[in-house]
C-alpha atoms as a PDB file:
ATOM      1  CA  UNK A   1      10.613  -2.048   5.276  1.00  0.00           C
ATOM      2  CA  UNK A   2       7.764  -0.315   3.615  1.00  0.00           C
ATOM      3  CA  UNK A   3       4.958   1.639   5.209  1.00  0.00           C
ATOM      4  CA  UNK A   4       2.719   3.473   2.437  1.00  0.00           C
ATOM      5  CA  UNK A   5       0.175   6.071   4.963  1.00  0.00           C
ATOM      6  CA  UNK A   6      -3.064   6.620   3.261  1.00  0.00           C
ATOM      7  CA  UNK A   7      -4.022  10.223   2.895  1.00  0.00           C
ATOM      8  CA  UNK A   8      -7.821  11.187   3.060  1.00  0.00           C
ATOM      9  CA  UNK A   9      -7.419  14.430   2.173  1.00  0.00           C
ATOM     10  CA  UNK A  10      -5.484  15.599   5.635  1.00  0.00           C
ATOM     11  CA  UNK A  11      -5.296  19.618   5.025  1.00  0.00           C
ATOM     12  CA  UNK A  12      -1.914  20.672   4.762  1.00  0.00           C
ATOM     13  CA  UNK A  13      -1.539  22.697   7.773  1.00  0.00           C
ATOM     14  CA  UNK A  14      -2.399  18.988   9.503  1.00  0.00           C
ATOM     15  CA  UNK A  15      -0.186  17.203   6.937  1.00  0.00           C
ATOM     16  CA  UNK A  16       2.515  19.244   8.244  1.00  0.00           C
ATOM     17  CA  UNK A  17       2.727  18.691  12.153  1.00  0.00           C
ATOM     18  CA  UNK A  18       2.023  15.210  11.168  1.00  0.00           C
ATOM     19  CA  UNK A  19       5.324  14.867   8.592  1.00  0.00           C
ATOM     20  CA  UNK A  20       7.278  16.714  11.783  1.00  0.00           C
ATOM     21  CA  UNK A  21       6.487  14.349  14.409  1.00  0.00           C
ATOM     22  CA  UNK A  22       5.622  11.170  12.117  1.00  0.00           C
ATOM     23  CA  UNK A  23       7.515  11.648   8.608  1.00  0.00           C
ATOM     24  CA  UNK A  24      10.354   9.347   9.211  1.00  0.00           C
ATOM     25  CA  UNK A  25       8.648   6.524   9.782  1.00  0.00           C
ATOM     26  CA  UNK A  26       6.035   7.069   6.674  1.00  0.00           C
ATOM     27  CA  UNK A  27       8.172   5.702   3.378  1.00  0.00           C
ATOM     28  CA  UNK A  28       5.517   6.106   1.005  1.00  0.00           C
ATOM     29  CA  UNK A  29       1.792   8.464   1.149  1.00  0.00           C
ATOM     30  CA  UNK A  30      -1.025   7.035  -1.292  1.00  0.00           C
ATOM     31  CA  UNK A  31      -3.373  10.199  -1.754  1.00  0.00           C
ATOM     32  CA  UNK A  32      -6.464   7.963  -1.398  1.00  0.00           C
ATOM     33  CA  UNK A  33      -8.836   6.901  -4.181  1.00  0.00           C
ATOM     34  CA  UNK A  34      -9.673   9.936  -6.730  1.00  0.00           C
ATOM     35  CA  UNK A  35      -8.865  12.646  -3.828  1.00  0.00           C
ATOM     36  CA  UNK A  36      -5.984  13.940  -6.562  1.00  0.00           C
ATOM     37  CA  UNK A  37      -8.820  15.363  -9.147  1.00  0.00           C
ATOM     38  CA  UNK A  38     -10.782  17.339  -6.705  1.00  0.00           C
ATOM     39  CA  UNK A  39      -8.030  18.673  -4.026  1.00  0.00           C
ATOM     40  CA  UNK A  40      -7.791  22.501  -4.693  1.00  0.00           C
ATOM     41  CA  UNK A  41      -4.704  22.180  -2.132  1.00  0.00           C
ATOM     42  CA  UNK A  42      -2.979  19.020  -4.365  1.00  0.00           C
ATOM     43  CA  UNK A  43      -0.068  20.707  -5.065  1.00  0.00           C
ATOM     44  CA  UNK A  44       0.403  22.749  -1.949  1.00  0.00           C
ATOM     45  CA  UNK A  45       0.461  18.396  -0.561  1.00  0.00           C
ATOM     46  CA  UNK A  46       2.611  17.264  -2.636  1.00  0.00           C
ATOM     47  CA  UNK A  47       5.446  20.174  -1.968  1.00  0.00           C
ATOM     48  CA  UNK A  48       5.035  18.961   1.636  1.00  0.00           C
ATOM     49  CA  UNK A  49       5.873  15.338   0.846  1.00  0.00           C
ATOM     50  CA  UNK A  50       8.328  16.095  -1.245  1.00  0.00           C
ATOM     51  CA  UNK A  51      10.327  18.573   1.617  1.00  0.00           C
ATOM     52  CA  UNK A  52       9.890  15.509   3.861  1.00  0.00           C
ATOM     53  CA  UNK A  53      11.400  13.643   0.977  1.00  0.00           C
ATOM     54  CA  UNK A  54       8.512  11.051   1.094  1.00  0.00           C
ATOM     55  CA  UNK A  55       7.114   9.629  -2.041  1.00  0.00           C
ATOM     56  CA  UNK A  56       3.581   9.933  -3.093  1.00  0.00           C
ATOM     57  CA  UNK A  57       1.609   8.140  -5.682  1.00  0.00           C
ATOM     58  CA  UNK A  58      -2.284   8.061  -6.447  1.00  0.00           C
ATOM     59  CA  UNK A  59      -4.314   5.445  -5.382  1.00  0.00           C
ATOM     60  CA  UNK A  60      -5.348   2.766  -8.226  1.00  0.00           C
ATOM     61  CA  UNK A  61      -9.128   4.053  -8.689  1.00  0.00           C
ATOM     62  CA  UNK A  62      -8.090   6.984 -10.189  1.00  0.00           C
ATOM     63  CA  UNK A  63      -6.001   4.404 -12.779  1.00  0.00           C
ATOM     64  CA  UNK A  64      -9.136   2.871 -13.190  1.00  0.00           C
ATOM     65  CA  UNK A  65     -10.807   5.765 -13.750  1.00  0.00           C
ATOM     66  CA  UNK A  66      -8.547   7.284 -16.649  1.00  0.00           C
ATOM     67  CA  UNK A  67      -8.287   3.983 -18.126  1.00  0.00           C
ATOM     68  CA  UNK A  68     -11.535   3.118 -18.566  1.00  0.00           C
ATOM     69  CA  UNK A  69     -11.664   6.513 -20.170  1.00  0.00           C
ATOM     70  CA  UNK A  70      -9.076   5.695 -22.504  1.00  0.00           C
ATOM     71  CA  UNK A  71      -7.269   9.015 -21.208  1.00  0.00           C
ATOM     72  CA  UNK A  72      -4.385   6.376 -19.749  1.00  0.00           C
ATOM     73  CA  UNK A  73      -1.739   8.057 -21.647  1.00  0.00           C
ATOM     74  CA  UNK A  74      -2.864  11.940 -20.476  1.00  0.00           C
ATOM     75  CA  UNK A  75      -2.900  10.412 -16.809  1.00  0.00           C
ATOM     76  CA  UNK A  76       0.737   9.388 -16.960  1.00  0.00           C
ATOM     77  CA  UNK A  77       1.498  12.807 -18.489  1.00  0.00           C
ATOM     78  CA  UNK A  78      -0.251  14.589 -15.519  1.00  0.00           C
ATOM     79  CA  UNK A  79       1.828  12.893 -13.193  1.00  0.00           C
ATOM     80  CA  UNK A  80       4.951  13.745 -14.738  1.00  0.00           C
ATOM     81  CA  UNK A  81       3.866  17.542 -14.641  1.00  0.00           C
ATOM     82  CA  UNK A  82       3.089  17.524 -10.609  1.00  0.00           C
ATOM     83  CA  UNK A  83       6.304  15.425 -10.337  1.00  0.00           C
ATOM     84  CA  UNK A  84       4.524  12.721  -8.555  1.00  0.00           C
ATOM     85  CA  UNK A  85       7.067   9.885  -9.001  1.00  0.00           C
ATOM     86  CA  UNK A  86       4.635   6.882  -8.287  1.00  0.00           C
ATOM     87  CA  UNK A  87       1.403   5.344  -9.257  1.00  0.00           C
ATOM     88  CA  UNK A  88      -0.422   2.523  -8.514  1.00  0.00           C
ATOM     89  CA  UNK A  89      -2.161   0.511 -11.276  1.00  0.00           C
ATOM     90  CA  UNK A  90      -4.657  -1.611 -10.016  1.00  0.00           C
ATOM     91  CA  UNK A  91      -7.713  -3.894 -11.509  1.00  0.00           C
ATOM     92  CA  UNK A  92      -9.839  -3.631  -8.231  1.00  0.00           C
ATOM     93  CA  UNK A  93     -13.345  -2.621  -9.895  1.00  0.00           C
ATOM     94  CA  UNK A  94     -12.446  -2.867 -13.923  1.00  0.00           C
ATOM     95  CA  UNK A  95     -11.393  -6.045 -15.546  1.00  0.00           C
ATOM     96  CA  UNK A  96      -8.039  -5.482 -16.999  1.00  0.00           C
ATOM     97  CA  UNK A  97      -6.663  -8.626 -18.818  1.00  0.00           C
ATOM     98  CA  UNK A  98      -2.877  -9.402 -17.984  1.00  0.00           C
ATOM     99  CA  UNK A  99      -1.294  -8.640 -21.136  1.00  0.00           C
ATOM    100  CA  UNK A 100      -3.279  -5.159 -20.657  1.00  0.00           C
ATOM    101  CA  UNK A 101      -1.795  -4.991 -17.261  1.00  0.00           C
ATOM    102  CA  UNK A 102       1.508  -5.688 -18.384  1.00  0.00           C
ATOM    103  CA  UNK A 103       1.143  -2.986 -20.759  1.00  0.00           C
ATOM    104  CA  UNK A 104      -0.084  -0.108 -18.078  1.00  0.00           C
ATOM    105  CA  UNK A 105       2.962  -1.440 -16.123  1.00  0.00           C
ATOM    106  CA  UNK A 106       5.927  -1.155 -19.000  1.00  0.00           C
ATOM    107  CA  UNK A 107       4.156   2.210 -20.345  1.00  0.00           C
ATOM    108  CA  UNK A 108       4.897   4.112 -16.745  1.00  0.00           C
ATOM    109  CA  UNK A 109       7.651   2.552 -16.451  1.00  0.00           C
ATOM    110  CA  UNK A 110       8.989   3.778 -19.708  1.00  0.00           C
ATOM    111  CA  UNK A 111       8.135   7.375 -18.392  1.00  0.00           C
ATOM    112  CA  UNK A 112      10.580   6.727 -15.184  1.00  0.00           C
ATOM    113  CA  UNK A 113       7.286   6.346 -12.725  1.00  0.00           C
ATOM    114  CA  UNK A 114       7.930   3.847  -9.644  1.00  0.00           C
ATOM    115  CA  UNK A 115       5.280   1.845  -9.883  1.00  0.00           C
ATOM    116  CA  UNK A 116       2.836  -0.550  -7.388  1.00  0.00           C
ATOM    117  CA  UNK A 117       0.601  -3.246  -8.777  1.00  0.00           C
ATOM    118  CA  UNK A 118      -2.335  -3.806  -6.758  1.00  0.00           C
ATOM    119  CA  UNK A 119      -3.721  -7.758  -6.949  1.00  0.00           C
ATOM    120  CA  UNK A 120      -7.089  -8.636  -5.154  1.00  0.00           C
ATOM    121  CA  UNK A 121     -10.749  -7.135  -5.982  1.00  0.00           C
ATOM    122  CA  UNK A 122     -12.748  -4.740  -3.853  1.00  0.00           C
ATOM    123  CA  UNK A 123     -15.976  -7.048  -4.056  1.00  0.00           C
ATOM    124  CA  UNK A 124     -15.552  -9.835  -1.194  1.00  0.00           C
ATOM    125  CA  UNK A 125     -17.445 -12.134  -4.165  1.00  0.00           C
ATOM    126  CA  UNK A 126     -14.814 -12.503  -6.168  1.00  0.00           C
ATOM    127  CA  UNK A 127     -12.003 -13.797  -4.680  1.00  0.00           C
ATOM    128  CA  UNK A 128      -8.799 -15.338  -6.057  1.00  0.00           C
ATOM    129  CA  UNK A 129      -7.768 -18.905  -5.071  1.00  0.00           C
ATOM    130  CA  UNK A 130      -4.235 -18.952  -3.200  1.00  0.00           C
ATOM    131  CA  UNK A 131      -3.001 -19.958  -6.616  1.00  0.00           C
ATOM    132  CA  UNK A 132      -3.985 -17.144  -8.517  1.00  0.00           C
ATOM    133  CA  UNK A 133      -2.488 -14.555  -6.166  1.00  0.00           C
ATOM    134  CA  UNK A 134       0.409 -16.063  -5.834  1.00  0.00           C
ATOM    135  CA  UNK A 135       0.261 -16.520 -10.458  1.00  0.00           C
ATOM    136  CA  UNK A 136      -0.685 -12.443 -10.162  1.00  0.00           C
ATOM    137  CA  UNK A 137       1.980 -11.071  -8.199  1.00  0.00           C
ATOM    138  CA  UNK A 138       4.638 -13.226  -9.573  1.00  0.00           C
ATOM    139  CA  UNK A 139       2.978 -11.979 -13.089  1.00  0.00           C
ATOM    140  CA  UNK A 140       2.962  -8.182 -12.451  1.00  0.00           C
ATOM    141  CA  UNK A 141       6.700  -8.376 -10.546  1.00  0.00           C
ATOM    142  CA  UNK A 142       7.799 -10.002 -13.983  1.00  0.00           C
ATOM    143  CA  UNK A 143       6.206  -7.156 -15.674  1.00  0.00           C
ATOM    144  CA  UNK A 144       8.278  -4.778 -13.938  1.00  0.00           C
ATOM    145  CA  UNK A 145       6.049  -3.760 -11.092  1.00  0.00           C
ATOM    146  CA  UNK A 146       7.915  -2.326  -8.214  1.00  0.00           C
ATOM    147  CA  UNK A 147       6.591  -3.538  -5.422  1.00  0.00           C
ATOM    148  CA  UNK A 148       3.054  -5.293  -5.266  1.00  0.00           C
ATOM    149  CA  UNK A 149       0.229  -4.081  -3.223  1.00  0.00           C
ATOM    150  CA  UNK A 150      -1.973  -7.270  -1.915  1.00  0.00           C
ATOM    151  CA  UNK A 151      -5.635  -5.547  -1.386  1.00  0.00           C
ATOM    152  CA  UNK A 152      -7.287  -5.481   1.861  1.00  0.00           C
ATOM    153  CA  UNK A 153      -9.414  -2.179   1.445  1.00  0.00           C
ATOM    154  CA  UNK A 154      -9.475   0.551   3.783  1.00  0.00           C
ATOM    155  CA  UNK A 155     -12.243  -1.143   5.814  1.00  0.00           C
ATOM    156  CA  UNK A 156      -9.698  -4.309   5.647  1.00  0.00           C
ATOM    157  CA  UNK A 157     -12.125  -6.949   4.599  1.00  0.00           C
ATOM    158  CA  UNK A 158     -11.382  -7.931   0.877  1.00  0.00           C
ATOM    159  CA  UNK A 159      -9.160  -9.733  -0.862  1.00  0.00           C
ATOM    160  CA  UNK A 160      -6.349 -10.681   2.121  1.00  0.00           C
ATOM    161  CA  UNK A 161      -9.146 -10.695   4.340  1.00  0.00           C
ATOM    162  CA  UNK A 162     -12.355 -12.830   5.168  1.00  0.00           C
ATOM    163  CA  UNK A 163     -15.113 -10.563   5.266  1.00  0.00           C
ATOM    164  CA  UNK A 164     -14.616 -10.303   9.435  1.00  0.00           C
ATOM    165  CA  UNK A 165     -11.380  -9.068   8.559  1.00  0.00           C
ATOM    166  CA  UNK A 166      -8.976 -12.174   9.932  1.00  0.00           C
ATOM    167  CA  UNK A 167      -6.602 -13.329   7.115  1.00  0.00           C
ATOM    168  CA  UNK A 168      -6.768 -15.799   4.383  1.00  0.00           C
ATOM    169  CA  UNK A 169      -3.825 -18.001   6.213  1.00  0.00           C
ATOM    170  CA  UNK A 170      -4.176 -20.183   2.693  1.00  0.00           C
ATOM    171  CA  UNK A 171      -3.442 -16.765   0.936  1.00  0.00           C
ATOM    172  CA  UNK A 172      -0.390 -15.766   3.315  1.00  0.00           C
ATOM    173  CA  UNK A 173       1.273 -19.366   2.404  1.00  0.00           C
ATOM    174  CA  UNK A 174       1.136 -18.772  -1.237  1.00  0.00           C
ATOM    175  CA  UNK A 175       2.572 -15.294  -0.926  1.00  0.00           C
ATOM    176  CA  UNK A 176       5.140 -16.306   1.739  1.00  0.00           C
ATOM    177  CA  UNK A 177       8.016 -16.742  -0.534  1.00  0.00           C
ATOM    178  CA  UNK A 178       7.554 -12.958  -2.458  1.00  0.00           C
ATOM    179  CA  UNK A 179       9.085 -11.248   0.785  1.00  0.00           C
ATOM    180  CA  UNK A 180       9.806  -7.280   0.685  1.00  0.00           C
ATOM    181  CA  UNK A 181       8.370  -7.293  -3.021  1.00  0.00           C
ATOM    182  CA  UNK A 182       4.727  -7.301  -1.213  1.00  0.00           C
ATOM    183  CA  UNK A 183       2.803  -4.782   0.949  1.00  0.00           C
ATOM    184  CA  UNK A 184       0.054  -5.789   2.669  1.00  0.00           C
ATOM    185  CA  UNK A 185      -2.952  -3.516   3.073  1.00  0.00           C
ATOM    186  CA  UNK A 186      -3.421  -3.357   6.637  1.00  0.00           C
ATOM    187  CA  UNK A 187      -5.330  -0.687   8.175  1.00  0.00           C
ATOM    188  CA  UNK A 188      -6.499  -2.325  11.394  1.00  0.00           C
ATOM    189  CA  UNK A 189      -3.841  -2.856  14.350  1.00  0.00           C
ATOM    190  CA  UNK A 190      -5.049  -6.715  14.957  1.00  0.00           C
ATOM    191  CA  UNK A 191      -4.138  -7.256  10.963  1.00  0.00           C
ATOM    192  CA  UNK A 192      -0.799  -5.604  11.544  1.00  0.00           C
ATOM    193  CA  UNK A 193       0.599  -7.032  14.435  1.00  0.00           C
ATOM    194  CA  UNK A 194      -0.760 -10.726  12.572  1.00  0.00           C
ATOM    195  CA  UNK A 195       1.102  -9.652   9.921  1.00  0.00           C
ATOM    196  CA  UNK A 196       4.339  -8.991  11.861  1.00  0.00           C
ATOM    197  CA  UNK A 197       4.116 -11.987  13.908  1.00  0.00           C
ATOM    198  CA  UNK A 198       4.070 -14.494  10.571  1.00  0.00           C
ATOM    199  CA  UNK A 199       6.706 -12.279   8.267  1.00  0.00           C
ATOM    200  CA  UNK A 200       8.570 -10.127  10.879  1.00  0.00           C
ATOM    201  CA  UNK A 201       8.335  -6.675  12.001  1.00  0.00           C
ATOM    202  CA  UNK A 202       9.973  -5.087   8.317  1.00  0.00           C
ATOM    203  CA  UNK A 203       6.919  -6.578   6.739  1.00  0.00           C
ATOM    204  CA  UNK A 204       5.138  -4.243   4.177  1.00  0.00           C
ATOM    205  CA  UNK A 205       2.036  -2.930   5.145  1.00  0.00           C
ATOM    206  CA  UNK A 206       0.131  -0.003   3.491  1.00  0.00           C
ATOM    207  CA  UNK A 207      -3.594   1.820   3.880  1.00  0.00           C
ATOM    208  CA  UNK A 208      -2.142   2.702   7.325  1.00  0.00           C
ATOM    209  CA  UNK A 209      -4.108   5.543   8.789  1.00  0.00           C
ATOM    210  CA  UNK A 210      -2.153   9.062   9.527  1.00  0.00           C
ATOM    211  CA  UNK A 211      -3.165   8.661  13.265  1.00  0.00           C
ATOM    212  CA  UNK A 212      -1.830   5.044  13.233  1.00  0.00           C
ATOM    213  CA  UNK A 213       1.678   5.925  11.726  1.00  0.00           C
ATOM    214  CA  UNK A 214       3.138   6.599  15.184  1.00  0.00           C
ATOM    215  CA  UNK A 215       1.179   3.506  16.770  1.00  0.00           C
ATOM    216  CA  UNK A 216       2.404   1.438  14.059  1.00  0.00           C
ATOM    217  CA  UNK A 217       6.180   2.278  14.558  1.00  0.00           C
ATOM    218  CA  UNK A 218       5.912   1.195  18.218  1.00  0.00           C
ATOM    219  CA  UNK A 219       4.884  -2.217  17.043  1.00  0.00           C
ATOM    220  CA  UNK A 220       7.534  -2.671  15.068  1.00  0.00           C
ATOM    221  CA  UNK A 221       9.647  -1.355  17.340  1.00  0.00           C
ATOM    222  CA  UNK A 222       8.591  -4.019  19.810  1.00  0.00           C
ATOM    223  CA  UNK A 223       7.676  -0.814  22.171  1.00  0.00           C
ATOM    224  CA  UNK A 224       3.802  -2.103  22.629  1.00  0.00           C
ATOM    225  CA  UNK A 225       2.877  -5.105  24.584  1.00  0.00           C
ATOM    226  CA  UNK A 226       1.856  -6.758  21.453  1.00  0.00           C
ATOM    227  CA  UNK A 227       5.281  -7.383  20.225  1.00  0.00           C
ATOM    228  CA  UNK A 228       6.790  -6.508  23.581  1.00  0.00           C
ATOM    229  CA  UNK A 229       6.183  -9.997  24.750  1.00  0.00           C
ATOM    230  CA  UNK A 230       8.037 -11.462  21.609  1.00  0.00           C
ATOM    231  CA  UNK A 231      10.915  -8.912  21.988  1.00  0.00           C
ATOM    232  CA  UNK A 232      11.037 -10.677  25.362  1.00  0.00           C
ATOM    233  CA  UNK A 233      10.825 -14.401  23.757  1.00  0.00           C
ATOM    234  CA  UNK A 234      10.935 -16.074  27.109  1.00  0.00           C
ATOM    235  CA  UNK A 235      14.115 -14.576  28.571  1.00  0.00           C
ATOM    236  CA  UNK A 236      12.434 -11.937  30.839  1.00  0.00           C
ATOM    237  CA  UNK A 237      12.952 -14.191  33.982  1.00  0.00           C
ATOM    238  CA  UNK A 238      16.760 -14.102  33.744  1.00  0.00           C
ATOM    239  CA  UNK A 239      16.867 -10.886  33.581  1.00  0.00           C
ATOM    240  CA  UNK A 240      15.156 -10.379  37.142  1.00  0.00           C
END
């Protein structure tokens, strides 16, 4: 079971009540988009994660945003010195080809990083067939990705998503048979608890907001009535 919490930028003396009451149910915390280059309190974050023994990684834009820069290389190198043990590498805004991909993957992998693969663009025009996500993961999973990240956004309305934020159901059959080596972005509960009813409550779901961690745990737990009434699965008159 994976849950990746997205981190806006939560000061630490937050991100510390929250990793008290919420940390063992958060497997994974994505410092959100470039948030990493501009934190004065990064590392002061990441010693916090690390105490909770929850691994962190950067969100893909700021992949995007050293590769484009051709500073790929002095990225990876960065992330060794903060001992940040993930990344994500992601083609969301850039194009990146798949043998380019491929490469990014194998390079951090080389360097011992743990590594998620986002598939899906941010802009709701361009939008793969149920085909090509199901060619993409299977593509970056072969290329030694870790675990594959299937974009949904933060407002949840790309890629996964129509643009009123119900799922692609066409896009959930072609990914059915990758199991635990997907997450789903998911930030909304609706999205979560659709997710959980078509792949089970261990089902991968990521861009979950700190104040949803706890929510989210009671859903899988089958301790809210929107998976309370499946934990029951039609026995709760015999038990009158």
């Amino acid at each position: 079971m994976t849950t990746v919490m997205l981190d806006k930028g939560l000061p630490p003396v937050v991100l510390r009540d929250l990793l008290e009451s919420a940390g063992k149910h958060i497997t994974h915390a994505k410092i959100g988009w470039g948030i990493a280059e501009v934190d004065a309190l990064l590392e002061s974050r990441l010693w916090l994660y690390r105490f909770h023994g929850i691994p962190t990684f950067c969100g893909g834009t700021l992949f995007e945003w050293h590769w484009m820069r051709n500073q790929y290389v002095a990225y990876l190198n960065w992330l060794r010195r903060l001992r940040v043990p993930a990344l994500e590498i992601s083609d969301g805004v850039i194009h990146l080809s798949l043998q380019a991909k491929r490469d990014a993957i194998g390079a951090a992998k080389s360097r011992g990083l743990y590594v998620f693969a986002e598939v899906g663009k941010k802009d709701p025009t361009r939008r793969y067939t149920p085909d090509e996500w199901a060619q993409r993961v299977e593509y970056d999973l072969a290329s030694g990705a870790d675990l594959v990240v299937c974009e949904g956004r933060e407002a949840g309305n790309v890629g996964l998503y129509e643009q009123t934020g119900t799922l692609r159901d066409d896009v959930l059959d072609a990914l059915a048979s990758f199991g635990g080596r997907v997450v789903f972005e998911a930030p909304h509960k609706a999205q979560q608890v659709a997710l959980m009813r078509r792949f089970g409550r261990d089902v991968g779901l990521g861009n979950i907001a700190p104040d949803d961690v706890l929510p989210l745990a009671t859903l899988r737990l089958g301790l809210r009535a929107e998976t309370l009434e499946r934990e029951l699965d039609g026995a709760y008159d015999a038990r009158l």
